[in-house]
C-alpha atoms as a PDB file:
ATOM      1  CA  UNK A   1      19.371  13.286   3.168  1.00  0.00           C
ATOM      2  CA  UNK A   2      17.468  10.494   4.170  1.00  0.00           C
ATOM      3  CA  UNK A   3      18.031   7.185   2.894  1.00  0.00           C
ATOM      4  CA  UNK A   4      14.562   6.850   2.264  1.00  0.00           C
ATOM      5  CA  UNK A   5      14.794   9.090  -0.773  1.00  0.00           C
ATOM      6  CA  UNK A   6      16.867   6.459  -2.119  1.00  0.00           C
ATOM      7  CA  UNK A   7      14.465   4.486  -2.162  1.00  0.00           C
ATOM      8  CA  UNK A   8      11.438   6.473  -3.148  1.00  0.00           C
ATOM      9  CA  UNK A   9      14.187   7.468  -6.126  1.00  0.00           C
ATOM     10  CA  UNK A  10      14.474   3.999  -7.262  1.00  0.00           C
ATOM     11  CA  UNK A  11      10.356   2.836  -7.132  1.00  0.00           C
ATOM     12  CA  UNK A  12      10.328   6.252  -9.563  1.00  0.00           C
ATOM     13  CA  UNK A  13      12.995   5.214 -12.049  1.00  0.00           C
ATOM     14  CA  UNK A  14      11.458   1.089 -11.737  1.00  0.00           C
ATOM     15  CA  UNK A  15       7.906   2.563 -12.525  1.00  0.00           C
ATOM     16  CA  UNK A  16       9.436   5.049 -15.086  1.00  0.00           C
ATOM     17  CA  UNK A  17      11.108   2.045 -16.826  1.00  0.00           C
ATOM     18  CA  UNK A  18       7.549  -0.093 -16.585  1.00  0.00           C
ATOM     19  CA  UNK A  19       5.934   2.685 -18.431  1.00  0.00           C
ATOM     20  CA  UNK A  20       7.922   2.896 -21.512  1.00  0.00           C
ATOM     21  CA  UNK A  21       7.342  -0.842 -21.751  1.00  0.00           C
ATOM     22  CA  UNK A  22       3.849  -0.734 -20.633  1.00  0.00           C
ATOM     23  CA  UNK A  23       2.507   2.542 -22.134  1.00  0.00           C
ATOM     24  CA  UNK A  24      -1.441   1.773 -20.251  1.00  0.00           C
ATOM     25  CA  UNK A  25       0.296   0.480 -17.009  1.00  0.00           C
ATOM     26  CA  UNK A  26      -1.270   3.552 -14.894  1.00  0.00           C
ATOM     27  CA  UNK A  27      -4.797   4.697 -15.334  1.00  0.00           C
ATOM     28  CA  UNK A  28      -5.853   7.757 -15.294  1.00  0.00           C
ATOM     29  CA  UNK A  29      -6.931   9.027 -12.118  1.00  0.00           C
ATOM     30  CA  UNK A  30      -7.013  13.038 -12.959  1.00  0.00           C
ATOM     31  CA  UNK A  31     -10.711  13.322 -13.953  1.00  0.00           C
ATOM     32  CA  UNK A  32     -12.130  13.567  -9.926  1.00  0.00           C
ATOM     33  CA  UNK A  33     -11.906  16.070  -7.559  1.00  0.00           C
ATOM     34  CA  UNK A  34     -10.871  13.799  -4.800  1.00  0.00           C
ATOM     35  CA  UNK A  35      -8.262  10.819  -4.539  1.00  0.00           C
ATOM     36  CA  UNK A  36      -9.432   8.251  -1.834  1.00  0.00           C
ATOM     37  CA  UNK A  37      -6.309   6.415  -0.324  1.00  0.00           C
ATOM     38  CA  UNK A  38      -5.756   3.235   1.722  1.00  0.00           C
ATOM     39  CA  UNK A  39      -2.175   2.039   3.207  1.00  0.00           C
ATOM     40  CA  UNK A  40      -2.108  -0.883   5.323  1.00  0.00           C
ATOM     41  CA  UNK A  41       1.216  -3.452   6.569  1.00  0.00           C
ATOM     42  CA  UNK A  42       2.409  -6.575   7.463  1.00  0.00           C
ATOM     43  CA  UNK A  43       5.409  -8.694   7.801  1.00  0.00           C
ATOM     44  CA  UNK A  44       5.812  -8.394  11.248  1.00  0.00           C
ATOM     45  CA  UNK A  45       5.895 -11.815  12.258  1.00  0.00           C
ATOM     46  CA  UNK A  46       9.112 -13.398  12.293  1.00  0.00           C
ATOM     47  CA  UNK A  47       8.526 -15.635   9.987  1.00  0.00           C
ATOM     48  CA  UNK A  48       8.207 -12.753   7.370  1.00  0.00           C
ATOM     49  CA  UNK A  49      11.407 -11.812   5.893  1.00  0.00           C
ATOM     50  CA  UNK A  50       9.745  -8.831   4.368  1.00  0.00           C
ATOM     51  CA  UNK A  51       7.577  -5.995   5.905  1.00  0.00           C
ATOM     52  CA  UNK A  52       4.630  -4.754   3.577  1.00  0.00           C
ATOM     53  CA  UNK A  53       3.603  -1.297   2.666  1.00  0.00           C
ATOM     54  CA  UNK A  54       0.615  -1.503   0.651  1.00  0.00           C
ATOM     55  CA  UNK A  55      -1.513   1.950  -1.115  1.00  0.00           C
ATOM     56  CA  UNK A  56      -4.599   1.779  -2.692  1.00  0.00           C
ATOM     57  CA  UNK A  57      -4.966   4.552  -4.582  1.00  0.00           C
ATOM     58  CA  UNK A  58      -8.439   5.838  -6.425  1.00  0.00           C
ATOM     59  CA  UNK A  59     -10.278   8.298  -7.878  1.00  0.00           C
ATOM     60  CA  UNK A  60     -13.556   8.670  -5.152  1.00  0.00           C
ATOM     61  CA  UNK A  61     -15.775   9.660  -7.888  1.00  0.00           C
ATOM     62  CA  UNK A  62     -15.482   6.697 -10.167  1.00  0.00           C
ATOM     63  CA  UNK A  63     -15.609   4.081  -6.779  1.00  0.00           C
ATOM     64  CA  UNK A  64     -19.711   3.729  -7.334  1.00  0.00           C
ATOM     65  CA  UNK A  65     -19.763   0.831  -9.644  1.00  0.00           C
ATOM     66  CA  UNK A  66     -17.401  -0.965  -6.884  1.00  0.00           C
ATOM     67  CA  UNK A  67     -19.499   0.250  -4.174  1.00  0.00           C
ATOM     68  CA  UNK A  68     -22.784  -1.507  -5.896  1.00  0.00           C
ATOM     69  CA  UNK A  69     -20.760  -4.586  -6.585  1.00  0.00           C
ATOM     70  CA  UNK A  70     -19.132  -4.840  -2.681  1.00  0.00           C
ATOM     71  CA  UNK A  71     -22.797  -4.341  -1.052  1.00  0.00           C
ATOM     72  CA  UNK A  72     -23.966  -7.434  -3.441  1.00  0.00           C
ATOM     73  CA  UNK A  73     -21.323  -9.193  -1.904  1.00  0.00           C
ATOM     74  CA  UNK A  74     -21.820  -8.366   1.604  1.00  0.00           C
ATOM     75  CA  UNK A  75     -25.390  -8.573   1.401  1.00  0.00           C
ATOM     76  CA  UNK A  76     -24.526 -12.503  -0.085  1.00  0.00           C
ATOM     77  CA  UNK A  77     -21.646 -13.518   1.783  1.00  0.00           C
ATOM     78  CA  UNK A  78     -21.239 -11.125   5.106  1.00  0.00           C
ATOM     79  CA  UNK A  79     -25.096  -9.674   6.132  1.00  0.00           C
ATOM     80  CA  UNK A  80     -23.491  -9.455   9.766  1.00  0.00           C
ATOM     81  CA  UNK A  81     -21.188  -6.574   8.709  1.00  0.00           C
ATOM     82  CA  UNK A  82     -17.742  -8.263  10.201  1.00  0.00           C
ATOM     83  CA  UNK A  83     -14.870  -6.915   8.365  1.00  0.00           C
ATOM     84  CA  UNK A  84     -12.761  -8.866   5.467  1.00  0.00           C
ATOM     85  CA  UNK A  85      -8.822  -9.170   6.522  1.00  0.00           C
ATOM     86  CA  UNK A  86      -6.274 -11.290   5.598  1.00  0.00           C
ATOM     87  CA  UNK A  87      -5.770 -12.512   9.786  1.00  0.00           C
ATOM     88  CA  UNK A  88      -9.586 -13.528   9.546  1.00  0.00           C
ATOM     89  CA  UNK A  89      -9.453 -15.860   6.277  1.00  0.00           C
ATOM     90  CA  UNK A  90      -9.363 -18.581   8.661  1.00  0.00           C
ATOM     91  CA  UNK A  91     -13.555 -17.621   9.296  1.00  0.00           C
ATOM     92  CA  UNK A  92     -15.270 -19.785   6.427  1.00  0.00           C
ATOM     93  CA  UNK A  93     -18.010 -16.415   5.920  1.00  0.00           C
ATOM     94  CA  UNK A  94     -15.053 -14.570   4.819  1.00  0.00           C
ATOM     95  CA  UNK A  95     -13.319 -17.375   2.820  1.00  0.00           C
ATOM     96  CA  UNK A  96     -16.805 -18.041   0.877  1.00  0.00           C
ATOM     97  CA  UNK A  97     -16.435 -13.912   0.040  1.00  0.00           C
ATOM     98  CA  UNK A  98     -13.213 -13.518  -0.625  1.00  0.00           C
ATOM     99  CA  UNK A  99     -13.516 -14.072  -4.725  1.00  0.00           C
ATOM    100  CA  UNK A 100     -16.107 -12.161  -4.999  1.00  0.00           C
ATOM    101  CA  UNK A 101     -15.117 -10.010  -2.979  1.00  0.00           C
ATOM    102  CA  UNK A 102     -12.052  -9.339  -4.753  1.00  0.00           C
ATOM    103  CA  UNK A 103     -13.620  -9.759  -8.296  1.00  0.00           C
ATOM    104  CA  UNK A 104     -15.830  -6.592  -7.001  1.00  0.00           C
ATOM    105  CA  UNK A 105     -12.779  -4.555  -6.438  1.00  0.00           C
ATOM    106  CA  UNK A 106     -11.212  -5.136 -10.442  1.00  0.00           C
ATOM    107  CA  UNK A 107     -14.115  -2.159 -10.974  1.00  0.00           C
ATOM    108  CA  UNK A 108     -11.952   0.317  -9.058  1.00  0.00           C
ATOM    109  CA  UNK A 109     -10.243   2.670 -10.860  1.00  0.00           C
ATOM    110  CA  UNK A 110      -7.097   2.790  -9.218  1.00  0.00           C
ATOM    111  CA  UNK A 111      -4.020   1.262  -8.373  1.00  0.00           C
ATOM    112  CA  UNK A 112      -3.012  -1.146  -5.506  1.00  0.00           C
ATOM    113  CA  UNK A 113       0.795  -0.743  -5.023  1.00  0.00           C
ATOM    114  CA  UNK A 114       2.770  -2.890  -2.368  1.00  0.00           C
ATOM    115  CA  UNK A 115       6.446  -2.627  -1.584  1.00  0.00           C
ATOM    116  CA  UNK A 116       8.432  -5.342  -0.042  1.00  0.00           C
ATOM    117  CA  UNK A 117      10.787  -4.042   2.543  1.00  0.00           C
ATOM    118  CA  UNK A 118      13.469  -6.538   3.023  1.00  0.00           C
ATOM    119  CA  UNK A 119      13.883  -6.522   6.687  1.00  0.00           C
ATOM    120  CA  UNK A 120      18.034  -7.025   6.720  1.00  0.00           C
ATOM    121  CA  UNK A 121      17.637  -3.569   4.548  1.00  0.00           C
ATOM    122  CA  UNK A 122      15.198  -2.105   6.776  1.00  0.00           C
ATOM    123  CA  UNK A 123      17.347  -2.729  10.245  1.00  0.00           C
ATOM    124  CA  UNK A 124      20.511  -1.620   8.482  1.00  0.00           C
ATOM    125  CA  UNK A 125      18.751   1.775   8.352  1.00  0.00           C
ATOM    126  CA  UNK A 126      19.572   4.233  11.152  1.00  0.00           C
ATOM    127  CA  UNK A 127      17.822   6.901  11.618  1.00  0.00           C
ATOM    128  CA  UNK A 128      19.552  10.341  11.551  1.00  0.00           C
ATOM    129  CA  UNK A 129      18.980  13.474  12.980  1.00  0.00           C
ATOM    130  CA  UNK A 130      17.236  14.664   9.855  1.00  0.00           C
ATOM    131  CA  UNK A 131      14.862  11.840  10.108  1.00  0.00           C
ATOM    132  CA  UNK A 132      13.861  12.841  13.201  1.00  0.00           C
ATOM    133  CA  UNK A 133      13.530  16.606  12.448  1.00  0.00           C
ATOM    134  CA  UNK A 134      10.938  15.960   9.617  1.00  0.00           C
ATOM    135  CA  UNK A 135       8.993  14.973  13.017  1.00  0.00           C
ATOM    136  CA  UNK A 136       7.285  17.343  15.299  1.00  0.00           C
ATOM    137  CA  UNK A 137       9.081  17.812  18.498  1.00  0.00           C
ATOM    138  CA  UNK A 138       6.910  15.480  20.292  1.00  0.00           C
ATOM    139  CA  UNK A 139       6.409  12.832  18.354  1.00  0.00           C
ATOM    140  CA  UNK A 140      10.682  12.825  17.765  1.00  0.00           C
ATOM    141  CA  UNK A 141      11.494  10.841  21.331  1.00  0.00           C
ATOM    142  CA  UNK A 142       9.447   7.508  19.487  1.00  0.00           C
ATOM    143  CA  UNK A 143      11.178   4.613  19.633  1.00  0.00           C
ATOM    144  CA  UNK A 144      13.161   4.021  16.388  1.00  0.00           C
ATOM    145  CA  UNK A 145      11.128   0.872  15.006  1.00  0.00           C
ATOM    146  CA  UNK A 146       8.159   3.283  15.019  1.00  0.00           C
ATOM    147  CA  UNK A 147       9.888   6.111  13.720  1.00  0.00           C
ATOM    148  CA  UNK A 148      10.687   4.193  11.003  1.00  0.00           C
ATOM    149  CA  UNK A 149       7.411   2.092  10.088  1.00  0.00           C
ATOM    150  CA  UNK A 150       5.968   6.056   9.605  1.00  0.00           C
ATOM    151  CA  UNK A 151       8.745   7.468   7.759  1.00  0.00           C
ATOM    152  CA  UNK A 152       8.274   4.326   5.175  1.00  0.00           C
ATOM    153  CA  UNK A 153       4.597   4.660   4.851  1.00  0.00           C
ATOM    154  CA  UNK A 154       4.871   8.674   4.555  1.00  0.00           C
ATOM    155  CA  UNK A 155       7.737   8.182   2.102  1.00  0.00           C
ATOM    156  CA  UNK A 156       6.109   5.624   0.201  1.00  0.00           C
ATOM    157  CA  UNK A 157       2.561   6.664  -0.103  1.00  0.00           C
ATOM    158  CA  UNK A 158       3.689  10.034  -0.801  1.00  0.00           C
ATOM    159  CA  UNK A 159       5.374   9.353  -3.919  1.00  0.00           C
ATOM    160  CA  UNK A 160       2.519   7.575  -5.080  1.00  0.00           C
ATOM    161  CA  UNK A 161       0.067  10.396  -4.371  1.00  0.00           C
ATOM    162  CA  UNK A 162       1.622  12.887  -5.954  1.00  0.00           C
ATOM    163  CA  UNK A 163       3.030  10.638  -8.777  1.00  0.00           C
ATOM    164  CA  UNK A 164      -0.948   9.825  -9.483  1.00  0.00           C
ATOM    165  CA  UNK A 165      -2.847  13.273  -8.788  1.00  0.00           C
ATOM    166  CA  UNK A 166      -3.351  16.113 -10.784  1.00  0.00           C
ATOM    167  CA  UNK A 167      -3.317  19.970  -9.768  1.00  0.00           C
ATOM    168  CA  UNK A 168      -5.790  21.282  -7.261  1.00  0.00           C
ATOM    169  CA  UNK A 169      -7.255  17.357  -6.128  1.00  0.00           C
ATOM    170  CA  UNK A 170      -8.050  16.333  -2.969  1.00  0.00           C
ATOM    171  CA  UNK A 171      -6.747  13.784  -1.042  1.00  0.00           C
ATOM    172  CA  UNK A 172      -8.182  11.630   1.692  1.00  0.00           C
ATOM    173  CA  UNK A 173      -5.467   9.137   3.110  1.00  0.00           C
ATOM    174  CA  UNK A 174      -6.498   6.268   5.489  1.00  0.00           C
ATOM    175  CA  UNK A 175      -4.715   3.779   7.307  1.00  0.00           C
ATOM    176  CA  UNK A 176      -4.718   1.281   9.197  1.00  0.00           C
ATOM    177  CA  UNK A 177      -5.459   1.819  13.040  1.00  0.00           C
ATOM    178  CA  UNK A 178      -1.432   1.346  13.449  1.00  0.00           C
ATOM    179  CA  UNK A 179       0.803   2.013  16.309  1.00  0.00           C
ATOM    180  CA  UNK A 180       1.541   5.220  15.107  1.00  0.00           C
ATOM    181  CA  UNK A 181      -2.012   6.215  14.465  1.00  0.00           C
ATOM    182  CA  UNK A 182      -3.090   4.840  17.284  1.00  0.00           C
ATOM    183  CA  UNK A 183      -5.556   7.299  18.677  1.00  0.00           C
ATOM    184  CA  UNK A 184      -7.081  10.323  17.612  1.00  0.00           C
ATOM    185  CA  UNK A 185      -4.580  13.087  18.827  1.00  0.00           C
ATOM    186  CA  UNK A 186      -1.667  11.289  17.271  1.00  0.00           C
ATOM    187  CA  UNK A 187      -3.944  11.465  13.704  1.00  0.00           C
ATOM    188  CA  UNK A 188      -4.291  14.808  14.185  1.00  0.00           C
ATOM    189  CA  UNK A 189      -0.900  15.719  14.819  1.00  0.00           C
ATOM    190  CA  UNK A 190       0.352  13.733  12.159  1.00  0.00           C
ATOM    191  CA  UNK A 191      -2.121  15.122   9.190  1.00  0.00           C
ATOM    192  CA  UNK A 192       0.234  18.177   8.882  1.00  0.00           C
ATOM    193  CA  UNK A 193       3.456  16.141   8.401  1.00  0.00           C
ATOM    194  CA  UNK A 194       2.416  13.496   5.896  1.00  0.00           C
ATOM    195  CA  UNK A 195       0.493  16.992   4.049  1.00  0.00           C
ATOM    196  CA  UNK A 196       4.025  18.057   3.569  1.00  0.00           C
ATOM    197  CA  UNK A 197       5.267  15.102   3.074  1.00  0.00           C
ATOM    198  CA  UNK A 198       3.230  14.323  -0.156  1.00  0.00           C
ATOM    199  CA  UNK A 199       3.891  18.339  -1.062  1.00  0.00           C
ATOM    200  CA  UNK A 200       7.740  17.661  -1.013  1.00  0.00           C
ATOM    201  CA  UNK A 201       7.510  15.013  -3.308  1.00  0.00           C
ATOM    202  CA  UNK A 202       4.971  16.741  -5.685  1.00  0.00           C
ATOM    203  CA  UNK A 203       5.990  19.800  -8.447  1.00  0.00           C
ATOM    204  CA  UNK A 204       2.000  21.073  -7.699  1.00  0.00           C
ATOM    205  CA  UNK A 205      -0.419  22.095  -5.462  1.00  0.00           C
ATOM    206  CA  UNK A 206      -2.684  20.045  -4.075  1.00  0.00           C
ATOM    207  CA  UNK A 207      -6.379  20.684  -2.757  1.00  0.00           C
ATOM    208  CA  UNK A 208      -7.934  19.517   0.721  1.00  0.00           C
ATOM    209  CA  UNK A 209      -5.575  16.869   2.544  1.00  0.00           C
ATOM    210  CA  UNK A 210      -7.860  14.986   4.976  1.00  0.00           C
ATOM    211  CA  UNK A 211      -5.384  11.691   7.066  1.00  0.00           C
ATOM    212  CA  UNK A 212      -7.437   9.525   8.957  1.00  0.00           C
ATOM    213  CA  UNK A 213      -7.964   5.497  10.313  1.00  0.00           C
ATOM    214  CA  UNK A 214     -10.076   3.223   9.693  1.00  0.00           C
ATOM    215  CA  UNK A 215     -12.027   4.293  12.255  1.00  0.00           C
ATOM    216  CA  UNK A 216     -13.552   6.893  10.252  1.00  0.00           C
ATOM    217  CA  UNK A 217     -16.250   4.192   8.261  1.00  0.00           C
ATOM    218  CA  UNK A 218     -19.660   5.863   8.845  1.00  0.00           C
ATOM    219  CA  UNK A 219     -21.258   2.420   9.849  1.00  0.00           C
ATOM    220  CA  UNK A 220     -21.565   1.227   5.968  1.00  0.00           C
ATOM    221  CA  UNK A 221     -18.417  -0.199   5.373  1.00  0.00           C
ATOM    222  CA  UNK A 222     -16.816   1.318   2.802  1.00  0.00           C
ATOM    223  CA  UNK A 223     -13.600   2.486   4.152  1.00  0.00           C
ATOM    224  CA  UNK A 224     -13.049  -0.694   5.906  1.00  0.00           C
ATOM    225  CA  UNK A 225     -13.560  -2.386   2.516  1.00  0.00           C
ATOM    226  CA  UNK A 226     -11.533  -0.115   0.662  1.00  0.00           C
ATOM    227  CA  UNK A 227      -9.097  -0.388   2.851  1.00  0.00           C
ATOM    228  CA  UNK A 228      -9.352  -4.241   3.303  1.00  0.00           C
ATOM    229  CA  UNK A 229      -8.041  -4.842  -0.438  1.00  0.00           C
ATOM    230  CA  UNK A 230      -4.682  -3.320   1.038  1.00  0.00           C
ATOM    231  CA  UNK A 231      -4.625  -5.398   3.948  1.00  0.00           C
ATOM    232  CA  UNK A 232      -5.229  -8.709   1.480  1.00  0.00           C
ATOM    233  CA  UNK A 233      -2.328  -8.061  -0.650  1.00  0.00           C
ATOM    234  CA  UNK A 234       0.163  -7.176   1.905  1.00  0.00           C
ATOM    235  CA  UNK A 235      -0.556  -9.925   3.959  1.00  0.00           C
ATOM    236  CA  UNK A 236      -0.571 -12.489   0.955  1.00  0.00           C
ATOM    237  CA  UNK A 237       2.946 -10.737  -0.739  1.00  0.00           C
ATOM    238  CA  UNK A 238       4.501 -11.363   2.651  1.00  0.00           C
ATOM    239  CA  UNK A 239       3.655 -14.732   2.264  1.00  0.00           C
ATOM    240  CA  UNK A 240       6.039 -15.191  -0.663  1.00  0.00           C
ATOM    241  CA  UNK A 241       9.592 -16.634   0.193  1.00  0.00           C
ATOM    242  CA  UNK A 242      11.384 -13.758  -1.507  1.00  0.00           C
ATOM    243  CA  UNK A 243      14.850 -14.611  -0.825  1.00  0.00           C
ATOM    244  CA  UNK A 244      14.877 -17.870  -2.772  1.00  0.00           C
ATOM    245  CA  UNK A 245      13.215 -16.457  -6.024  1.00  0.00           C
ATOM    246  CA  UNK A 246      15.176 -15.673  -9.008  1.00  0.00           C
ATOM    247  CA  UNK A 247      16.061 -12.211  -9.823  1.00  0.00           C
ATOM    248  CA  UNK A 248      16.278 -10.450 -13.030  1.00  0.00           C
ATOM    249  CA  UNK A 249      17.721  -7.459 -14.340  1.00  0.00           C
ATOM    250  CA  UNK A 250      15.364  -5.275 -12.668  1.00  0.00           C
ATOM    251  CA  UNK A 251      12.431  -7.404 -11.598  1.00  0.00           C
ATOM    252  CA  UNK A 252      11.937 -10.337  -9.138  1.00  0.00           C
ATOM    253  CA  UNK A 253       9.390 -13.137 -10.743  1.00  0.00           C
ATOM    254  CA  UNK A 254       7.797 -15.668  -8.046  1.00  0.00           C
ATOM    255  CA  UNK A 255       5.228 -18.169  -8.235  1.00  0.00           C
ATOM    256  CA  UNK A 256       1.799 -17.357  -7.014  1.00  0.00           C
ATOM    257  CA  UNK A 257       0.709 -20.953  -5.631  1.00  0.00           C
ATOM    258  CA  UNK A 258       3.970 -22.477  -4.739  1.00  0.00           C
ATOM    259  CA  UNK A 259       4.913 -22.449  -0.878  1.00  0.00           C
ATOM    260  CA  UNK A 260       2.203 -20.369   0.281  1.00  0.00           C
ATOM    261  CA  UNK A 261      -0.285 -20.552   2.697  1.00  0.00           C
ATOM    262  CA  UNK A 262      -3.926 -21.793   0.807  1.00  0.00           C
ATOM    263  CA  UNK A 263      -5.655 -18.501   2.184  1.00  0.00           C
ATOM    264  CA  UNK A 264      -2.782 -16.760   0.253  1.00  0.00           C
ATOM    265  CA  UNK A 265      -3.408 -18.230  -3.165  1.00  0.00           C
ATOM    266  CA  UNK A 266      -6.633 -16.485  -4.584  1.00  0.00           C
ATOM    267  CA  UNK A 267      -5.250 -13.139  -3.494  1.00  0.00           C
ATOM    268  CA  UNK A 268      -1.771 -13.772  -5.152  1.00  0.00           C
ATOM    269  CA  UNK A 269      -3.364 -15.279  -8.101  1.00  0.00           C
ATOM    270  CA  UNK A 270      -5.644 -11.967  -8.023  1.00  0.00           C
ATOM    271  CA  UNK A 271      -2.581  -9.493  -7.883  1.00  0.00           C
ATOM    272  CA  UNK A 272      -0.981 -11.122 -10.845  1.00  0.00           C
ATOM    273  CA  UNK A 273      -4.765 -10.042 -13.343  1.00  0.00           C
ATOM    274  CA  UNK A 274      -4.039  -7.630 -15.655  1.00  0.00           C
ATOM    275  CA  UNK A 275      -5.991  -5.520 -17.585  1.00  0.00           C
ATOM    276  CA  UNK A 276      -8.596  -4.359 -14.773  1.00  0.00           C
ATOM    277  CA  UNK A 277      -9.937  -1.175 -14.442  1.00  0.00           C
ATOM    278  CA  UNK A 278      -7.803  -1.367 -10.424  1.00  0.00           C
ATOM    279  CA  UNK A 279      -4.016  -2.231 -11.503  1.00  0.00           C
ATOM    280  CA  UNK A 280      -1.652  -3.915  -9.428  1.00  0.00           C
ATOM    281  CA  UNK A 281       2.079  -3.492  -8.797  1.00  0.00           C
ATOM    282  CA  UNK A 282       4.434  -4.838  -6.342  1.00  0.00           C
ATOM    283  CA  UNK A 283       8.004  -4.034  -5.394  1.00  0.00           C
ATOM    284  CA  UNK A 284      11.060  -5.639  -3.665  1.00  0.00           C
ATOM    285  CA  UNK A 285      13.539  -3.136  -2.085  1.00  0.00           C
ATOM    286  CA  UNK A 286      17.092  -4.572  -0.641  1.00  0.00           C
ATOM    287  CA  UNK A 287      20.595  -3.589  -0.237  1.00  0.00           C
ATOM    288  CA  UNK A 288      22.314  -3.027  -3.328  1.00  0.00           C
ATOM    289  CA  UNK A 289      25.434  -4.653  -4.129  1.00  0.00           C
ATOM    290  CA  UNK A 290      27.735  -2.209  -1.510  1.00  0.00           C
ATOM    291  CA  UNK A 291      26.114  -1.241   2.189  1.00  0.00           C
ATOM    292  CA  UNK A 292      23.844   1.597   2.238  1.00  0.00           C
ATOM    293  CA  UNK A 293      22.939   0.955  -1.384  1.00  0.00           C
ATOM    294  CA  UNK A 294      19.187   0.407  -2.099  1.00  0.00           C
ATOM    295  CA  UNK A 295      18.446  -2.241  -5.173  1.00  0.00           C
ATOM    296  CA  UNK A 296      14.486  -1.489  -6.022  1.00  0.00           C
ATOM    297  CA  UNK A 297      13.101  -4.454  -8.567  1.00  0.00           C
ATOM    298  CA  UNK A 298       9.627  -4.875  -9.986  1.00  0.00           C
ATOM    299  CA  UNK A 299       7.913  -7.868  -8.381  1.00  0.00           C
ATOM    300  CA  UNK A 300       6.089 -10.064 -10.911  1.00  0.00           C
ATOM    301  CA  UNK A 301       3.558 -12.796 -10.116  1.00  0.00           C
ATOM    302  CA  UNK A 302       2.190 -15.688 -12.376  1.00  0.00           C
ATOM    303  CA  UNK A 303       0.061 -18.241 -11.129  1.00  0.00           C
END
């Protein structure tokens, strides 16, 4: 079995424990025909000493008071179109839009959920042959640190797809233009694996499954926007010192203004809102307390 079940197992049991103590934690997200999904990552740096996985999760029907609220914004803050990232917070046009911006996106009902990979867990990983047979033949001779990166985001996102849709939906995933997505062919060739994927993980059957990049925006923005919000909050979380933060039982609390970046700070102070109609959770993952054991903890922010 892959390790990354482990893992997967022990976001379920943190998110099954935050729901008997937070009964509204999770919206509802059954009501549409069609989930609309976003994953993008960071952490790659090496100062990070986490990689991000971040989902944005939400039901496509119930998106329309965000969309009215994100073209206000753009119309105000960005007429020239250019896209909102966390890289590009150093452009004042974006920094002027980036409240706004992300007060426009409390409307969506959804969830943004980001996992923090520690990377000393993430190396200590090999892959196995059974990793590399849920791969098609052709895509199994990747190197390993890609391998990987796509086995974490199917893994992850999975989980969270089919632990938020209901029987029959639809599901369009996008991600970022990554180096496993990085052209069209590879897309299409992955679509069928990360379909199965989110089936293994799911007791139904879903509708439609449409997997695409960012390149798919028709021109107005709204993928790359949707999208975006994922990009903000991975790229802030990885920002965080994690390994000097005090753990608890079975959640990590850190600051969300001390030793960050500025551009960081609105977005972490952002993730830590509750009570919007888009919720927000994080998580740390690390090796447990023998090798080859996963720890999984509930990150919480306060600023």
């Amino acid at each position: 079995m892959t390790p990354l079940w482990g893992v997967t197992a022990g976001i379920s049991n943190v998110m099954r424990q935050l729901e008997l103590a937070h009964i509204e934690m999770l919206p509802n997200l059954h009501l549409g025909p069609t989930l609309v999904v976003a994953s993008d990552y960071s952490g790659q740096h090496k100062k990070a000493t986490h990689e991000a996985f971040s989902f944005l999760i939400a039901d496509l029907n119930f998106c329309w008071l965000w969309d009215e609220k994100r073209h206000l914004v753009r119309k105000t803050f960005m007429p020239d179109k250019r896209r909102m990232s966390y890289k590009g917070l150093n452009d004042v046009q974006r920094r002027r839009a980036l409240l706004p911006f992300l007060e426009a996106a409390d409307w969506i009902p959804g969830v943004l959920a980001t996992v923090l990979v520690d990377k000393r867990f993430a190396r200590s990983l090999m892959l196995t042959s059974a990793d590399r047979l849920e791969l098609p033949a052709h895509l199994a001779n990747w190197p390993s640190q890609v391998i990987k990166k796509l086995l974490f985001v199917s893994h992850l996102g999975s989980l969270l797809v089919a632990g938020l849709s209901a029987p029959g939906q639809n599901v369009m995933w996008f991600t970022d233009d990554d180096d496993f997505a990085a052209n069209d062919k590879r897309v299409i060739d992955l679509t069928p694996l990360i379909a199965g994927m989110v089936s293994n993980y799911s007791e139904q059957q879903m509708g439609h499954f449409r997997f695409g990049t960012t390149r798919c925006d028709n021109g107005d923005l709204m993928i790359e926007d949707f999208a975006s919000l994922a990009d903000l909050a991975a790229g802030a979380l990885c920002e965080i010192p994690m390994r000097g933060i005090l753990p608890w039982d079975s959640q990590v609390r850190a600051p969300a203004r001390d030793h960050v970046p500025p551009k960081a700070i609105s977005i972490l102070a952002w993730l830590s809102k509750s009570r919007q109609a888009l919720r927000r959770l994080a998580f740390v993952v690390d090796e447990g307390d023998s090798p080859r054991k996963v720890r999984v903890r509930a990150l919480e922010l306060w600023s």
